[in-house]
C-alpha atoms as a PDB file:
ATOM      1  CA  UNK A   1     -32.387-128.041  20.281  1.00  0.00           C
ATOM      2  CA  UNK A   2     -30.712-127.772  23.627  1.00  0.00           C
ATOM      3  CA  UNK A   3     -30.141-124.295  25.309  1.00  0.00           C
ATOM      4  CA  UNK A   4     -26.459-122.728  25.278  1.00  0.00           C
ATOM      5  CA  UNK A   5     -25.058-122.797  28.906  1.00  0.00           C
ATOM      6  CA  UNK A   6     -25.361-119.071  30.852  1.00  0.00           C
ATOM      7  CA  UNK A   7     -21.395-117.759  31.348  1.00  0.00           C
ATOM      8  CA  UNK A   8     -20.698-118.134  35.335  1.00  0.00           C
ATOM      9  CA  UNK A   9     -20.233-114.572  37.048  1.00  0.00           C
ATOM     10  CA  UNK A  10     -16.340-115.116  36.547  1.00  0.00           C
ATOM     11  CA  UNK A  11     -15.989-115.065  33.640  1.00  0.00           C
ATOM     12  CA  UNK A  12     -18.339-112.626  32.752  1.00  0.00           C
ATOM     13  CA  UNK A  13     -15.721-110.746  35.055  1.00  0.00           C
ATOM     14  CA  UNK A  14     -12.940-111.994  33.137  1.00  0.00           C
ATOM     15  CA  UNK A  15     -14.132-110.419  30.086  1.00  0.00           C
ATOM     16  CA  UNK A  16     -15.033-107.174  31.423  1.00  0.00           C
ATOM     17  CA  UNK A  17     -11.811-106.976  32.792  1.00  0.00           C
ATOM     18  CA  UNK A  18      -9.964-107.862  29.030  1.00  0.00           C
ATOM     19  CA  UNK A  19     -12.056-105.260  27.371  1.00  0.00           C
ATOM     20  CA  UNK A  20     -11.362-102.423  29.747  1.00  0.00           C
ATOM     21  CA  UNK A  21      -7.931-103.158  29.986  1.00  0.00           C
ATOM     22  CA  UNK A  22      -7.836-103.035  26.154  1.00  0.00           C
ATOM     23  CA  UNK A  23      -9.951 -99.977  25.874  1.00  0.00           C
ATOM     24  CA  UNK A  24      -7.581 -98.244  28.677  1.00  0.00           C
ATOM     25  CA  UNK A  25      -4.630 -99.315  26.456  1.00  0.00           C
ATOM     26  CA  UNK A  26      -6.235 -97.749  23.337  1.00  0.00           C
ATOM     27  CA  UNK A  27      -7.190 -94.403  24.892  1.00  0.00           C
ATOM     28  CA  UNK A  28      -3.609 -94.110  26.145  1.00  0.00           C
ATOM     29  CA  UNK A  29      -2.198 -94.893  23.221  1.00  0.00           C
ATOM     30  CA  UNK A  30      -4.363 -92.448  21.027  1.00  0.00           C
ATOM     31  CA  UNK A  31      -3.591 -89.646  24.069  1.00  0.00           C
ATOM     32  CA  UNK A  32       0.057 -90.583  23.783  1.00  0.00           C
ATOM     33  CA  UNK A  33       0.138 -90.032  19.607  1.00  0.00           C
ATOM     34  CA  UNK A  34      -1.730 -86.911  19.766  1.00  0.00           C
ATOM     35  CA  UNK A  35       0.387 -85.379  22.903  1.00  0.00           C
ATOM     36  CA  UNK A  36       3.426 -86.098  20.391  1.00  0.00           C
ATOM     37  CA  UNK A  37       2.056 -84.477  17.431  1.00  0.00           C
ATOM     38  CA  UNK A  38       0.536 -81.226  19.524  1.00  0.00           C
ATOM     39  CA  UNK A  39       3.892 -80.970  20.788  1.00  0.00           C
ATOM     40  CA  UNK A  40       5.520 -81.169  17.492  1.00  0.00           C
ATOM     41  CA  UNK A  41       3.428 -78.736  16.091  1.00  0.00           C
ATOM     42  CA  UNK A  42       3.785 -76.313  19.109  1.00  0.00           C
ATOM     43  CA  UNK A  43       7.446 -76.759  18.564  1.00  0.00           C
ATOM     44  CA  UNK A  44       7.253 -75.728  14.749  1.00  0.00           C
ATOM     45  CA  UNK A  45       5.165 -72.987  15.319  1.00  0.00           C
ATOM     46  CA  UNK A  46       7.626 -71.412  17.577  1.00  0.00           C
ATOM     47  CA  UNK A  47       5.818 -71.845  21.136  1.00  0.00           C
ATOM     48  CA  UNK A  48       8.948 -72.018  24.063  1.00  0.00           C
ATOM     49  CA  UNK A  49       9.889 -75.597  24.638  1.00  0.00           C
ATOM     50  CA  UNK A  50       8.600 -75.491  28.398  1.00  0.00           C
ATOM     51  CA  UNK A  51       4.956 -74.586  27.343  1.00  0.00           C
ATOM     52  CA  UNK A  52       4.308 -76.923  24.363  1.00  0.00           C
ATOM     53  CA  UNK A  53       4.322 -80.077  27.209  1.00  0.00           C
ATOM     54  CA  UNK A  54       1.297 -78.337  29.124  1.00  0.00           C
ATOM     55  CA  UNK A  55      -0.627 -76.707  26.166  1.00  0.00           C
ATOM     56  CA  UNK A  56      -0.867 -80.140  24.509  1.00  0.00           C
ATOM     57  CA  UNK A  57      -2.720 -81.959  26.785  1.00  0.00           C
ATOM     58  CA  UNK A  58      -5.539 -78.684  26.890  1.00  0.00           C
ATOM     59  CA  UNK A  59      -5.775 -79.155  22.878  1.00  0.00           C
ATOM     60  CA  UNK A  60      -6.343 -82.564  22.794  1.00  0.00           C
ATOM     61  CA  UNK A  61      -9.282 -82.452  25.813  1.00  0.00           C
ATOM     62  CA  UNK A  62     -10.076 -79.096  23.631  1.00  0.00           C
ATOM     63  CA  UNK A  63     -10.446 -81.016  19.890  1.00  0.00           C
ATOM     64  CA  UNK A  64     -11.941 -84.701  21.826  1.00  0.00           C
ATOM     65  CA  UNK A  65     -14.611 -82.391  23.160  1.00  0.00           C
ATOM     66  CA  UNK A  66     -15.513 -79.932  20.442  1.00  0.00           C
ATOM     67  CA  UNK A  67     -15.861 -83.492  18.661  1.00  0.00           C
ATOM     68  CA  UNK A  68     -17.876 -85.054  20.994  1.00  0.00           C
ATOM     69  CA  UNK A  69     -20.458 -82.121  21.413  1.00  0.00           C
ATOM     70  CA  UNK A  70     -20.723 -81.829  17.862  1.00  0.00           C
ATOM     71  CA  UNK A  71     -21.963 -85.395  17.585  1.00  0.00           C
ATOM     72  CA  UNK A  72     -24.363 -85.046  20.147  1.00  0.00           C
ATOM     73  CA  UNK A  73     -25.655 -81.848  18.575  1.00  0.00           C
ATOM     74  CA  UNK A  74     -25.367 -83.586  14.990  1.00  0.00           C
ATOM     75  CA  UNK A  75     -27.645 -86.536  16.761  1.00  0.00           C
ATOM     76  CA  UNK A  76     -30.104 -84.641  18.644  1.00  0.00           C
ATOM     77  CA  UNK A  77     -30.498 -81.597  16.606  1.00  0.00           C
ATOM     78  CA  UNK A  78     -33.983 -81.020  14.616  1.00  0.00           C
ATOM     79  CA  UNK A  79     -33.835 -82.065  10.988  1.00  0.00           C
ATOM     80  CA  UNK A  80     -35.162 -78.009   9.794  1.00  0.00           C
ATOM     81  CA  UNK A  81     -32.764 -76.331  11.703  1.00  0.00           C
ATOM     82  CA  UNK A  82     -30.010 -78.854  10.973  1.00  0.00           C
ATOM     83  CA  UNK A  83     -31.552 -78.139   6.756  1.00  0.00           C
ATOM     84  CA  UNK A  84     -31.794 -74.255   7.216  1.00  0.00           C
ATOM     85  CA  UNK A  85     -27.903 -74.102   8.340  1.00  0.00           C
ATOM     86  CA  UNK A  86     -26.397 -76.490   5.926  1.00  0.00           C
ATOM     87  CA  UNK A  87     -29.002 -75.724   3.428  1.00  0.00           C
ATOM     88  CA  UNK A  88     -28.312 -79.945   2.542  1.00  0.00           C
ATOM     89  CA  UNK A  89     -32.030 -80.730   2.488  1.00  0.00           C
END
């Protein structure tokens, strides 16, 4: 059995470069969507039309975060505590 070539450095660069690019495009994307929905909702709910464009971008961070920490909390957090306040165990 004969051992796969390694990758040369350049195109180990190459793909690096193709995944954060794609990754980049993704997250922009997803920011883009959600800017357009907070905005819309904002709108609805009767907020002025010249702060719905800069409370958006503070709800998304807001939401992404909150998520974030409650995954890392949900990871990391001791199995009794985690059972005595969902009372799931």
């Amino acid at each position: 059995m004969s051992r796969p070539k390694a990758t040369s450095n350049q195109s180990g660069a190459s793909v690096l470069q193709v995944v954060t690019v794609i990754m980049g495009t993704v997250i922009g994307l997803t920011f883009l969507f959600d800017f357009g929905n907070v905005l819309s909702l904002a709108l609805r709910l009767g907020v002025p039309a010249w702060v719905s464009p800069l409370v958006a971008p503070a709800v998304i961070s807001r939401s992404s975060g909150f998520c974030s920490a409650l995954d890392i909390w949900h990871s990391t957090a001791p199995r009794k505590m985690y059972c005595a306040l969902f009372s799931g165990c």
